[in-house]
N, C-alpha and C. Protein backbone atom coordinates (compact mmCIF):
# COMPACT_ATOMS: atom_id res chain seq x y z
N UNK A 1 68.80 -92.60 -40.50
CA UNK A 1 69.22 -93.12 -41.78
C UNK A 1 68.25 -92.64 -42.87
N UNK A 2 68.76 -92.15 -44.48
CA UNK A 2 67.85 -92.23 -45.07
C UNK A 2 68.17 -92.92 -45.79
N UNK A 3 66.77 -92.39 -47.20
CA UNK A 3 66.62 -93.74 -47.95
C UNK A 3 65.68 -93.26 -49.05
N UNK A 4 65.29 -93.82 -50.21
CA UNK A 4 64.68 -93.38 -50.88
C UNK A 4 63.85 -94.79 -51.54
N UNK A 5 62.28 -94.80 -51.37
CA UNK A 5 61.80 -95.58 -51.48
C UNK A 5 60.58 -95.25 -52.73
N UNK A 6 60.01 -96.35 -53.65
CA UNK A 6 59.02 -96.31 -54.55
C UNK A 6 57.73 -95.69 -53.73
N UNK A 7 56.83 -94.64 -54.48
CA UNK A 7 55.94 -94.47 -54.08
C UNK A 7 54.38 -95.31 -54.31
N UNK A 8 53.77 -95.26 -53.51
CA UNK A 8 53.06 -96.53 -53.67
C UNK A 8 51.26 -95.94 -53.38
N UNK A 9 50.51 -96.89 -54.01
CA UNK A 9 48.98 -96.04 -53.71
C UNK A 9 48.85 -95.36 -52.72
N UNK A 10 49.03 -95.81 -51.48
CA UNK A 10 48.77 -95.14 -49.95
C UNK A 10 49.62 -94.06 -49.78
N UNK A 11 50.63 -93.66 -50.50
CA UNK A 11 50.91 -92.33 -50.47
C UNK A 11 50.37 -91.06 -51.33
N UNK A 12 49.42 -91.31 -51.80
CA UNK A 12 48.45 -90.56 -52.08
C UNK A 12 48.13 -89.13 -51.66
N UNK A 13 47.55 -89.10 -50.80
CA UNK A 13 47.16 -88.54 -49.89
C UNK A 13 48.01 -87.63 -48.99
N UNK A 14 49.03 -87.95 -48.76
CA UNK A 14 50.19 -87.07 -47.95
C UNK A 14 50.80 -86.30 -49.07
N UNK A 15 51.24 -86.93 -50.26
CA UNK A 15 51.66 -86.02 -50.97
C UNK A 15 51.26 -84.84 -51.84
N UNK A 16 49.45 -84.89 -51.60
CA UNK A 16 48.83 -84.21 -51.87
C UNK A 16 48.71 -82.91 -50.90
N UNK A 17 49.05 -83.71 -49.43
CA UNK A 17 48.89 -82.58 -48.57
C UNK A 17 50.41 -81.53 -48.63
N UNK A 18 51.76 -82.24 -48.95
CA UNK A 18 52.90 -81.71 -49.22
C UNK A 18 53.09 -81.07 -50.22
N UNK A 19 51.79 -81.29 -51.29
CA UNK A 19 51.97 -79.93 -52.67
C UNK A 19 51.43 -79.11 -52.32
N UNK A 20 50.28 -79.17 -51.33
CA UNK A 20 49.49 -77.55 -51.08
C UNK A 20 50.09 -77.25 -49.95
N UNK A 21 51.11 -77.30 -49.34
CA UNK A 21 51.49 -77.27 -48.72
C UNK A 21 52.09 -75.67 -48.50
N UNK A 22 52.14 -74.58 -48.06
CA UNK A 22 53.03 -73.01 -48.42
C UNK A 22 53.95 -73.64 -48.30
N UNK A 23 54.70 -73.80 -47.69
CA UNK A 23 56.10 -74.14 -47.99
C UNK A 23 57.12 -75.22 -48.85
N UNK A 24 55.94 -75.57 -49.34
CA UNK A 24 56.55 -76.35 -50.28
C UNK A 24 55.76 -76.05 -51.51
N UNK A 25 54.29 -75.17 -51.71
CA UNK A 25 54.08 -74.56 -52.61
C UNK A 25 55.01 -73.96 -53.63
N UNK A 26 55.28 -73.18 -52.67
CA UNK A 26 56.44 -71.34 -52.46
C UNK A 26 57.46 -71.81 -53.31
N UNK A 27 58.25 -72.88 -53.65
CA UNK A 27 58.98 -73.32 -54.58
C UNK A 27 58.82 -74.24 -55.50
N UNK A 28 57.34 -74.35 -55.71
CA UNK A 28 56.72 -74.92 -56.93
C UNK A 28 56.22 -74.16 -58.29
N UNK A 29 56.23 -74.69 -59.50
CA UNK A 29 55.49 -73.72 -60.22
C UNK A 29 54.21 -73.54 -60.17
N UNK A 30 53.59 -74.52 -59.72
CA UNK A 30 51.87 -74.20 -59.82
C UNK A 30 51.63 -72.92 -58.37
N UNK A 31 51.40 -72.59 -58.41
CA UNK A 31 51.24 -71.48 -57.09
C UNK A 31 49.48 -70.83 -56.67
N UNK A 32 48.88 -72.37 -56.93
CA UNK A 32 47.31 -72.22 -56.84
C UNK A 32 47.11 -73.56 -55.85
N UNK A 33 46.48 -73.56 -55.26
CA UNK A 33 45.81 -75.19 -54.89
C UNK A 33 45.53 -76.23 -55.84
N UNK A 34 46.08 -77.52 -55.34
CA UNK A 34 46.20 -78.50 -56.11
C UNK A 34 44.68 -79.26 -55.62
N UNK A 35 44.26 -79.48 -56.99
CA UNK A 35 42.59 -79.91 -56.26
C UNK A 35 42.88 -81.30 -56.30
N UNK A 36 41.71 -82.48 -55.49
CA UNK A 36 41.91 -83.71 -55.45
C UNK A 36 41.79 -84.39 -56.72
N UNK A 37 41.05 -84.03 -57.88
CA UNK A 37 40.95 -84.71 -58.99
C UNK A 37 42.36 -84.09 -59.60
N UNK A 38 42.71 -83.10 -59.57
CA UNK A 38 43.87 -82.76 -60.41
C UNK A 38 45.03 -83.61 -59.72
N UNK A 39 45.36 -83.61 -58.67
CA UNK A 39 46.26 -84.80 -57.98
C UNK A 39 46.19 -85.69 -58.54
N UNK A 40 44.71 -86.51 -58.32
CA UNK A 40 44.53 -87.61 -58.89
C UNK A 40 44.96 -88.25 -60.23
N UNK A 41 44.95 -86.84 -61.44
CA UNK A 41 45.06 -87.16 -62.63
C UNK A 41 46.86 -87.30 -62.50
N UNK A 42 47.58 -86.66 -61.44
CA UNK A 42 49.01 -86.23 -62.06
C UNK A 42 49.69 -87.83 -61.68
N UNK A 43 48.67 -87.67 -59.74
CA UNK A 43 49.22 -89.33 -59.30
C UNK A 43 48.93 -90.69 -60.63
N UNK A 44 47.90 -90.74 -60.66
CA UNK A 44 48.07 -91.81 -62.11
C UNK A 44 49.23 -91.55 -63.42
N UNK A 45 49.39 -90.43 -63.78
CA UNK A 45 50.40 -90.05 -64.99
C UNK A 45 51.38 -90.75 -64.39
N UNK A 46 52.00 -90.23 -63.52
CA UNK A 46 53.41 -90.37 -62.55
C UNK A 46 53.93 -92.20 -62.55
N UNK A 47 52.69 -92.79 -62.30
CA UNK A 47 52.42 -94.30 -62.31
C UNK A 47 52.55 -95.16 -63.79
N UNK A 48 51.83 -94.53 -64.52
CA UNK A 48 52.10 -95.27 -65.90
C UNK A 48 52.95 -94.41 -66.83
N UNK A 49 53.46 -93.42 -66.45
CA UNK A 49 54.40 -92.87 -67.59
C UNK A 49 56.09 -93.06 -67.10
N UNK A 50 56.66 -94.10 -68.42
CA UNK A 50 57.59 -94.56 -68.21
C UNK A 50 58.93 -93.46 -68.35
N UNK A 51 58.62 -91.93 -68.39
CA UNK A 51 59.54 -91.28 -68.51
C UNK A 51 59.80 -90.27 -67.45
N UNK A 52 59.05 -90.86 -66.24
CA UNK A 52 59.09 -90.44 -64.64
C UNK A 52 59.33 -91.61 -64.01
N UNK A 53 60.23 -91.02 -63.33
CA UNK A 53 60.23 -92.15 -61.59
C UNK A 53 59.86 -91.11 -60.81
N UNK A 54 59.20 -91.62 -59.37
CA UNK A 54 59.50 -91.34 -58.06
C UNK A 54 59.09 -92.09 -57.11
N UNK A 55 59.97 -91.49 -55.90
CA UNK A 55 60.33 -92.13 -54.78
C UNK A 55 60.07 -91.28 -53.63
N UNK A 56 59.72 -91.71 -52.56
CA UNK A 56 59.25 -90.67 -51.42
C UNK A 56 60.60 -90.58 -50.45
N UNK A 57 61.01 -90.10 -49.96
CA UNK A 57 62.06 -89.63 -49.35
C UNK A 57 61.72 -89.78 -47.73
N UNK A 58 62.85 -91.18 -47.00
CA UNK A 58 62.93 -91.33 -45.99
C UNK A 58 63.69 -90.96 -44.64
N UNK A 59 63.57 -90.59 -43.48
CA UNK A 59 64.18 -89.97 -43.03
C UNK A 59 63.73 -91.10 -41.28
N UNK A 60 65.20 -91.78 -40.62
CA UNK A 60 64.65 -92.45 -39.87
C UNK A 60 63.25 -93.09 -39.80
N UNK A 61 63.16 -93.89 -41.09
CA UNK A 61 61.54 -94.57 -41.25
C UNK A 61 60.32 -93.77 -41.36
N UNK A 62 60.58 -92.45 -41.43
CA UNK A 62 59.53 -90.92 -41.21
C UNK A 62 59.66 -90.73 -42.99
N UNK A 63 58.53 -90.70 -43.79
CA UNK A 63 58.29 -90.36 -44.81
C UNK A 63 58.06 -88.55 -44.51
N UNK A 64 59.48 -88.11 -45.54
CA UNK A 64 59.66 -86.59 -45.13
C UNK A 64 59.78 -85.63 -46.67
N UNK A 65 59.70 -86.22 -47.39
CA UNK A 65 59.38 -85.48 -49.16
C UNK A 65 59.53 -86.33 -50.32
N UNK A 66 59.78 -85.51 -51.54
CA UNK A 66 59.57 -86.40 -52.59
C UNK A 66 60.52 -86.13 -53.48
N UNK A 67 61.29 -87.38 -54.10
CA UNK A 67 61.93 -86.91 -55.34
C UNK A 67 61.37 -87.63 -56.85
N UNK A 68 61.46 -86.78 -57.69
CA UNK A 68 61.41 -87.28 -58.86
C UNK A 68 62.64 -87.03 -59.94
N UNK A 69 62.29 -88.13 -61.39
CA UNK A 69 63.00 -87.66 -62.61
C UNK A 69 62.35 -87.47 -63.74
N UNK A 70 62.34 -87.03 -64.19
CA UNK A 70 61.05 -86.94 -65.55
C UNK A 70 61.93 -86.50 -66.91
N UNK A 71 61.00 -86.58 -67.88
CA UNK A 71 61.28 -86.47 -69.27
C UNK A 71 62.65 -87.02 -69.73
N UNK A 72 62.41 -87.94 -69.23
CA UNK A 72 63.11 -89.38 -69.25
C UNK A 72 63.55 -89.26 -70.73
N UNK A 73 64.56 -89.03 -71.59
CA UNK A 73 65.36 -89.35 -72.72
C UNK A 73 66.16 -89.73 -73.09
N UNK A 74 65.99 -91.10 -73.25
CA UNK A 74 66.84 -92.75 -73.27
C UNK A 74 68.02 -91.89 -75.16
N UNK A 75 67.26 -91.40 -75.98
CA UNK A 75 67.74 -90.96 -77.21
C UNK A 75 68.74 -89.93 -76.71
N UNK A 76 68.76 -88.79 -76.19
CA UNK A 76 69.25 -87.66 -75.84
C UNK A 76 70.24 -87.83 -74.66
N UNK A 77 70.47 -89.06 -73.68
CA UNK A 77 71.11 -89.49 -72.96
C UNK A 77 70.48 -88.67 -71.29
N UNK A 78 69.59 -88.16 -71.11
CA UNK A 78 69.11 -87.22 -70.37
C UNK A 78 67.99 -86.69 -69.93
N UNK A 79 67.64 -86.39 -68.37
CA UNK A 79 66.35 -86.15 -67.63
C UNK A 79 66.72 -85.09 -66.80
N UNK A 80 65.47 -84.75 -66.33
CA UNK A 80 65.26 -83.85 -64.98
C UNK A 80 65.16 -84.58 -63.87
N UNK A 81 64.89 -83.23 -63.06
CA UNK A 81 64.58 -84.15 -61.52
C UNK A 81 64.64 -82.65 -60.88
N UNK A 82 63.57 -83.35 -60.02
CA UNK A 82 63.61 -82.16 -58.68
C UNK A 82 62.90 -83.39 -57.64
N UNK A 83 63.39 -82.06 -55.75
CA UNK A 83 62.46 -82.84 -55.24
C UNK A 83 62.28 -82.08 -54.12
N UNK A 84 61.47 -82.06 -53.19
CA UNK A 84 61.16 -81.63 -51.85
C UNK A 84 60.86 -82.13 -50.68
N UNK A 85 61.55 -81.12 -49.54
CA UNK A 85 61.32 -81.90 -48.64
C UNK A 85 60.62 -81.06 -47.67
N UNK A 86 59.11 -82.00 -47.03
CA UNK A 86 58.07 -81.46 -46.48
C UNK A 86 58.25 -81.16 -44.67
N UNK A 87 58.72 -82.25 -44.54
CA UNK A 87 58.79 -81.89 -42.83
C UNK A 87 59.75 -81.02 -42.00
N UNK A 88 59.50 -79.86 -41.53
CA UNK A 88 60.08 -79.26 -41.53
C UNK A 88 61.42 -79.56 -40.27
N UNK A 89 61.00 -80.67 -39.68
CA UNK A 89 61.97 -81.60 -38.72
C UNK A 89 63.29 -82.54 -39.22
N UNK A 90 63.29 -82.57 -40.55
CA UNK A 90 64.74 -82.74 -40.88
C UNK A 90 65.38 -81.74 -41.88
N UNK A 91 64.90 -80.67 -41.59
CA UNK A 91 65.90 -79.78 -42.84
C UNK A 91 66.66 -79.23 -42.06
N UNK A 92 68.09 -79.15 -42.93
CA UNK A 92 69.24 -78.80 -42.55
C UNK A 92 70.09 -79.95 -41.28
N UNK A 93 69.30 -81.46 -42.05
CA UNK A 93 70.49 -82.45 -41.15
C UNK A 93 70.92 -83.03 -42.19
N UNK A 94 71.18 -82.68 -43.53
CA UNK A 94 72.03 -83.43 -44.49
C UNK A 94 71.09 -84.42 -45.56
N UNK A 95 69.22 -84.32 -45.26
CA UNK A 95 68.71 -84.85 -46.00
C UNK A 95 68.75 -84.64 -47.56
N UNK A 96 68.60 -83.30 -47.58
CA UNK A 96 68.56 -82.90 -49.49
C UNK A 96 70.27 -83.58 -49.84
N UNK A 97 71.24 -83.42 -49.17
CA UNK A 97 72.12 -84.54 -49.50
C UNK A 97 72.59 -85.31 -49.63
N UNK A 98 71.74 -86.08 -49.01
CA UNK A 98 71.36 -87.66 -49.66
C UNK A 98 70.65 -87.61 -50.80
N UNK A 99 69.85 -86.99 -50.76
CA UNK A 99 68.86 -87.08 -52.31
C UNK A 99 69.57 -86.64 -53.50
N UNK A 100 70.09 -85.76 -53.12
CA UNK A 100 71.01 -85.34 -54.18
C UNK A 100 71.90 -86.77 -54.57
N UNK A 101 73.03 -86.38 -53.81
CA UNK A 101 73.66 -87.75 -53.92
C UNK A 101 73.24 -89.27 -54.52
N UNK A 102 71.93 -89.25 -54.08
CA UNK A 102 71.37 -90.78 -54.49
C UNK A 102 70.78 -90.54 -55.83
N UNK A 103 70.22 -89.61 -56.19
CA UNK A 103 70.08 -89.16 -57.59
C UNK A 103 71.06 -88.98 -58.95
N UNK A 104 72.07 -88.11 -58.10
CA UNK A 104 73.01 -88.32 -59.24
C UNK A 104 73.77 -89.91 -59.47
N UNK A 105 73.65 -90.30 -58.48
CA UNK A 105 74.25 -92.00 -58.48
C UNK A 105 73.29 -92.74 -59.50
N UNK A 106 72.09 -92.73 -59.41
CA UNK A 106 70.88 -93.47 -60.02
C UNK A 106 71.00 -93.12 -61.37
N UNK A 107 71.13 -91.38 -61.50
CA UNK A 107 71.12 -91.01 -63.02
C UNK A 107 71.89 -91.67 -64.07
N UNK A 108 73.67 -91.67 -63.22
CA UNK A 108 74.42 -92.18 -64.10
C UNK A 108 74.95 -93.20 -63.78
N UNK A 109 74.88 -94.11 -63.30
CA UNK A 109 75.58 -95.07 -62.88
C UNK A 109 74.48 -96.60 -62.97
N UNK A 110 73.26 -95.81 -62.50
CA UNK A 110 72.11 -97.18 -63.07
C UNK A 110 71.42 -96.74 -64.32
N UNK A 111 71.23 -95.73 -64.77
CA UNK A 111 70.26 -94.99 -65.50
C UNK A 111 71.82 -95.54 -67.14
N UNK A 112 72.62 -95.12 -66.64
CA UNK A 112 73.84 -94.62 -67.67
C UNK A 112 73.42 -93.44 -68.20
N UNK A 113 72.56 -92.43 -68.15
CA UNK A 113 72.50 -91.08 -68.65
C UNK A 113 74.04 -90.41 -68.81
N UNK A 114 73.86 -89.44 -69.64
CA UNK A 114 74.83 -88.37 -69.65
C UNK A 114 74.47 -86.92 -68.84
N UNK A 115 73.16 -86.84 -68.86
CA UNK A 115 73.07 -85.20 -68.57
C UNK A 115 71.55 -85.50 -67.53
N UNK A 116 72.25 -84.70 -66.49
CA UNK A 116 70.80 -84.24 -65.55
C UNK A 116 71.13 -83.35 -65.41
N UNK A 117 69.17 -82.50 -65.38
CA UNK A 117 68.82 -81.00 -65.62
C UNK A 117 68.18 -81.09 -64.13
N UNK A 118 67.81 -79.36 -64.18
CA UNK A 118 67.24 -79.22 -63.57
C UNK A 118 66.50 -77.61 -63.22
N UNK A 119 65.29 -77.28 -63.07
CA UNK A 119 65.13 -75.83 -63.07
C UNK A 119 64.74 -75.68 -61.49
N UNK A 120 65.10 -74.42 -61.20
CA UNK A 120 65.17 -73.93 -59.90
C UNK A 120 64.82 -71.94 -59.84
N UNK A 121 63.89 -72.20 -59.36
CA UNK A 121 63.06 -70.47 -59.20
C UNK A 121 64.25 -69.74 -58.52
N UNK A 122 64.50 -68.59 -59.35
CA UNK A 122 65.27 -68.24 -59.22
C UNK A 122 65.61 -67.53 -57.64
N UNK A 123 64.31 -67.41 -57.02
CA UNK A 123 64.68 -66.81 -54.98
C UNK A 123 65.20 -68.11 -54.75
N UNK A 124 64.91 -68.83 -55.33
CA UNK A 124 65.38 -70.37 -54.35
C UNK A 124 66.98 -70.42 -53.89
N UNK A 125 67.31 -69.30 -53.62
CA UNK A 125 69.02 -69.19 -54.25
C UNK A 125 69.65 -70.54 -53.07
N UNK A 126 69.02 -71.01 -52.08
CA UNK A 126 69.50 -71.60 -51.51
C UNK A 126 69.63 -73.15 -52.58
N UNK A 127 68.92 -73.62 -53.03
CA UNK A 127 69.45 -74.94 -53.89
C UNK A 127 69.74 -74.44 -54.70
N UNK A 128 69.65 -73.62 -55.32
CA UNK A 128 70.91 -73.47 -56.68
C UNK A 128 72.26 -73.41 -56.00
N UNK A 129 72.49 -73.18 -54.78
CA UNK A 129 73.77 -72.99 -54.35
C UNK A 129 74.20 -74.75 -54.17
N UNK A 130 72.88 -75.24 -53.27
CA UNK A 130 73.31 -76.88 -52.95
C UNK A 130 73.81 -77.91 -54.55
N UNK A 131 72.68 -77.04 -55.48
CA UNK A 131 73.29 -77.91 -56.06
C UNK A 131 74.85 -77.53 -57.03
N UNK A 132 74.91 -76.56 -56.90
CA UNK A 132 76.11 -76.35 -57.47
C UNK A 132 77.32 -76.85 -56.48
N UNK A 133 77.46 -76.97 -55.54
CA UNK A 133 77.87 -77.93 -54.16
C UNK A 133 78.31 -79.40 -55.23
N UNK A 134 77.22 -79.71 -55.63
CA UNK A 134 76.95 -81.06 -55.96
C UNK A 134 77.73 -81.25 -58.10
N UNK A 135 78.17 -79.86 -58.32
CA UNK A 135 78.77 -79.93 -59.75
C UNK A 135 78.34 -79.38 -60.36
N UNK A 136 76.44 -79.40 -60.25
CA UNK A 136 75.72 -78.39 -61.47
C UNK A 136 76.18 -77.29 -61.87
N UNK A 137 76.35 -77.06 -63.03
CA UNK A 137 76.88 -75.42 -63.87
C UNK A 137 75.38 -74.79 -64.12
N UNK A 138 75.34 -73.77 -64.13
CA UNK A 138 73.93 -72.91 -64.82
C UNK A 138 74.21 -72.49 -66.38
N UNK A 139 73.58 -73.49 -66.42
CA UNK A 139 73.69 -73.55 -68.49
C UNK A 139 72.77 -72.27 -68.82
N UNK A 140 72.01 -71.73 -67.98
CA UNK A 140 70.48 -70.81 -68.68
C UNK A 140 69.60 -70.05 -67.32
N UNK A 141 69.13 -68.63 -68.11
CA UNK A 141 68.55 -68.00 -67.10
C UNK A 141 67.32 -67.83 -67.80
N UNK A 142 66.25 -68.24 -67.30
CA UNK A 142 64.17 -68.08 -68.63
C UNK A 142 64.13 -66.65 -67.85
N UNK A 143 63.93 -65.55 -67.81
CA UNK A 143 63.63 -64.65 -67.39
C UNK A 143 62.49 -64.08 -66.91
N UNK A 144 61.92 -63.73 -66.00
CA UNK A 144 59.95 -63.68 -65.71
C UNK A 144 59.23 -64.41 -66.75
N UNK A 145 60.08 -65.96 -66.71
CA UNK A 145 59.56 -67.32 -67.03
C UNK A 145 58.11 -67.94 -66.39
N UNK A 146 58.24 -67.70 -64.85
CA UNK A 146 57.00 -68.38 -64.21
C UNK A 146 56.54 -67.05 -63.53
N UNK A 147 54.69 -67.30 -63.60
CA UNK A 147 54.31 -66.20 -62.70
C UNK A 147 53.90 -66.95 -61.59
N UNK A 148 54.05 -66.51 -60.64
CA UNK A 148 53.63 -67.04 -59.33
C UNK A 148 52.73 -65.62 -58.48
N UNK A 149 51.40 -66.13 -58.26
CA UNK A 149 50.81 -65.04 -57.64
C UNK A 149 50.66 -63.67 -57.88
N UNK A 150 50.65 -63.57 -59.65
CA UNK A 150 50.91 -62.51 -60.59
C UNK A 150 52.20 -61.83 -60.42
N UNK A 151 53.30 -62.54 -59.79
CA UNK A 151 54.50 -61.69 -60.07
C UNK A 151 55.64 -62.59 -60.95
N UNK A 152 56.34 -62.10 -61.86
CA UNK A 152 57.06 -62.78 -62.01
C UNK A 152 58.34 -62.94 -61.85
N UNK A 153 59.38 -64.40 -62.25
CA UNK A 153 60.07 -64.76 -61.55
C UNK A 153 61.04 -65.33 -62.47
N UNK A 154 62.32 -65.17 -62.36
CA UNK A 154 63.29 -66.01 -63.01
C UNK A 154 63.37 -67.63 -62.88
N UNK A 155 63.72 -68.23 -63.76
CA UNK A 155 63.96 -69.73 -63.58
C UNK A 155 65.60 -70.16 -63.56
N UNK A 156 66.39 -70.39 -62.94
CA UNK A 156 68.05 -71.10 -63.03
C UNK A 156 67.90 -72.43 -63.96
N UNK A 157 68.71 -72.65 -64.90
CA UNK A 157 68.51 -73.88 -65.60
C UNK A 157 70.07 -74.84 -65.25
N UNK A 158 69.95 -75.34 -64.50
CA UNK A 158 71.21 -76.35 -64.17
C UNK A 158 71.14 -77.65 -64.65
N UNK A 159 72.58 -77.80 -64.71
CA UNK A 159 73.17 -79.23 -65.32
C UNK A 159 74.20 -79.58 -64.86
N UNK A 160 74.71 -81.24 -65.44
CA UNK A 160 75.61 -81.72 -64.76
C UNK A 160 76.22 -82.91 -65.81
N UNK A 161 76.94 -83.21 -66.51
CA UNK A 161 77.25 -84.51 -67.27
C UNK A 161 78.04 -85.28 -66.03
N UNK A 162 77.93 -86.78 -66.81
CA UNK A 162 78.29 -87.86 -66.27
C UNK A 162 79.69 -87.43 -66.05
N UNK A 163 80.70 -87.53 -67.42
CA UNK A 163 82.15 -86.91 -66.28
C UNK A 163 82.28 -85.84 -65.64
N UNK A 164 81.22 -85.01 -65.49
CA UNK A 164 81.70 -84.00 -64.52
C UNK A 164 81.50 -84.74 -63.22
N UNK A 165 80.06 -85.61 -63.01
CA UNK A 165 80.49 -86.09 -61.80
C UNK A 165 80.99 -86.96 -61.16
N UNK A 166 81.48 -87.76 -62.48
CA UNK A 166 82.57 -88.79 -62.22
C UNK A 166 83.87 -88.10 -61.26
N UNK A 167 84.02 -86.71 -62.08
CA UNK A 167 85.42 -86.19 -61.41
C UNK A 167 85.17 -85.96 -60.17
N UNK A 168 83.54 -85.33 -59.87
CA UNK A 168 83.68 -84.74 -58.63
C UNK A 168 83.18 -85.86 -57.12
N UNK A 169 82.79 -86.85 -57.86
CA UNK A 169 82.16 -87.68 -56.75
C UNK A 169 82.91 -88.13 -55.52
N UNK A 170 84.05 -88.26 -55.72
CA UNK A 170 84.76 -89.18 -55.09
C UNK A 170 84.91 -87.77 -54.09
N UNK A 171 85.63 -86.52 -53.75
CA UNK A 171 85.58 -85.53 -53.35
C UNK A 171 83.75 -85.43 -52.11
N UNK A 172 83.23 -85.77 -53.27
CA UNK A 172 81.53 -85.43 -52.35
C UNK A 172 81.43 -86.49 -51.38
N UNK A 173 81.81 -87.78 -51.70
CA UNK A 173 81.48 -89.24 -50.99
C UNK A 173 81.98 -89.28 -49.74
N UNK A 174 83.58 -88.18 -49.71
CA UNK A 174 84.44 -87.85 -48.89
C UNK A 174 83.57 -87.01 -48.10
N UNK A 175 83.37 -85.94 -48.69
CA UNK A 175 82.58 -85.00 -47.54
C UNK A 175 81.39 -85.82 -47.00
N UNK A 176 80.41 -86.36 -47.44
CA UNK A 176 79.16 -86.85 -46.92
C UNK A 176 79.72 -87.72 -46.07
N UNK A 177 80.78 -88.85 -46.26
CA UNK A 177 80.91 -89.42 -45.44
C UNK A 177 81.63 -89.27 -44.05
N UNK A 178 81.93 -87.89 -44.15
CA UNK A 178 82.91 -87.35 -42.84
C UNK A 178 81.46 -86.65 -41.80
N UNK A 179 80.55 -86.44 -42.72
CA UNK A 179 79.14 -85.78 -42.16
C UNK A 179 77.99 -86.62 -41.74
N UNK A 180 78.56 -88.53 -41.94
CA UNK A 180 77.57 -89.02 -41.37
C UNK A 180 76.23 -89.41 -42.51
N UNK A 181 76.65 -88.88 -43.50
CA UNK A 181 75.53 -88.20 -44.58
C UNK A 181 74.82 -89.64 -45.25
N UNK A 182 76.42 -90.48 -45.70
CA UNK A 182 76.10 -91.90 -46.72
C UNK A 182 77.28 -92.77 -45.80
């Protein structure tokens, strides 16, 4: 079963080990080691800044990645979000689709937003595909936007409004739920 739960002091520490992580580096923008005071400073931001949530991502009671939403704009109707998942023992059993799923539910349906974003490096072609799965259109391409390891790299800029996934939900709820998923 998953689940998506508040992150809390004692996860600290693991999620520090899941950002330096290569494989979960490799699709981050920072592409240096995350030092313990710099953690430290982002884990506190994350905590008192009311224009982020996150939640650590559960997988059979196994804390297995992280999602967030940020730049939270109550005026503009609209946020981001990304998230990752660290253990390499549930990918590809339907976890990133729950998160997905439980995200876009949260965005618009508790949140009432209109618009979730989202940027995605452009090798990542595998979630730009999931999430377009999920409705996102690619509103924007930043072009050798991020350097990673002195090379650079395209960014995908995806989106999604509330009726688009009003239309498409009921369709997704169907599939996830034929997959065991929700």
């Amino acid at each position: 079963m998953n689940q998506l739960r508040d992150v809390r002091p004692e996860d600290k520490g693991i999620i520090l080990q899941w950002r330096n992580s290569p494989e979960i580096a490799r699709f981050m923008y920072t592409d240096r080691e995350i030092t313990t005071e710099e953690h430290e400073n982002w884990f506190q931001h994350i905590q008192m800044d009311d224009k982020i949530r996150c939640w650590v991502i559960q997988c059979d009671g196994e804390d297995v990645g992280l999602v967030n939403i940020y730049d939270l704009d109550r005026h503009n109707q609209r946020c981001y979000w990304a998230f990752y998942i660290a253990s390499p023992n549930v990918r590809g059993k339907g976890v990133g689709s729950y998160v997905e799923y439980a995200i876009l539910t949260y965005v618009f349906e508790e949140l009432g937003l209109n618009k979730l974003c989202c940027e995605v490096l452009g090798f990542n072609e595998a979630v730009v595909t999931m999430h377009k799965k999920f409705g996102f259109e690619q509103e924007g391409l930043f072009r050798q936007h991020r350097w990673k390891h002195g090379i650079p790299h395209d960014v995908v800029c995806l989106a999604i409004l509330r009726e688009e996934w009003q239309a498409i939900k009921p369709a997704i709820e169907q599939r996830l739920q034929a997959k065991g998923i929700i």
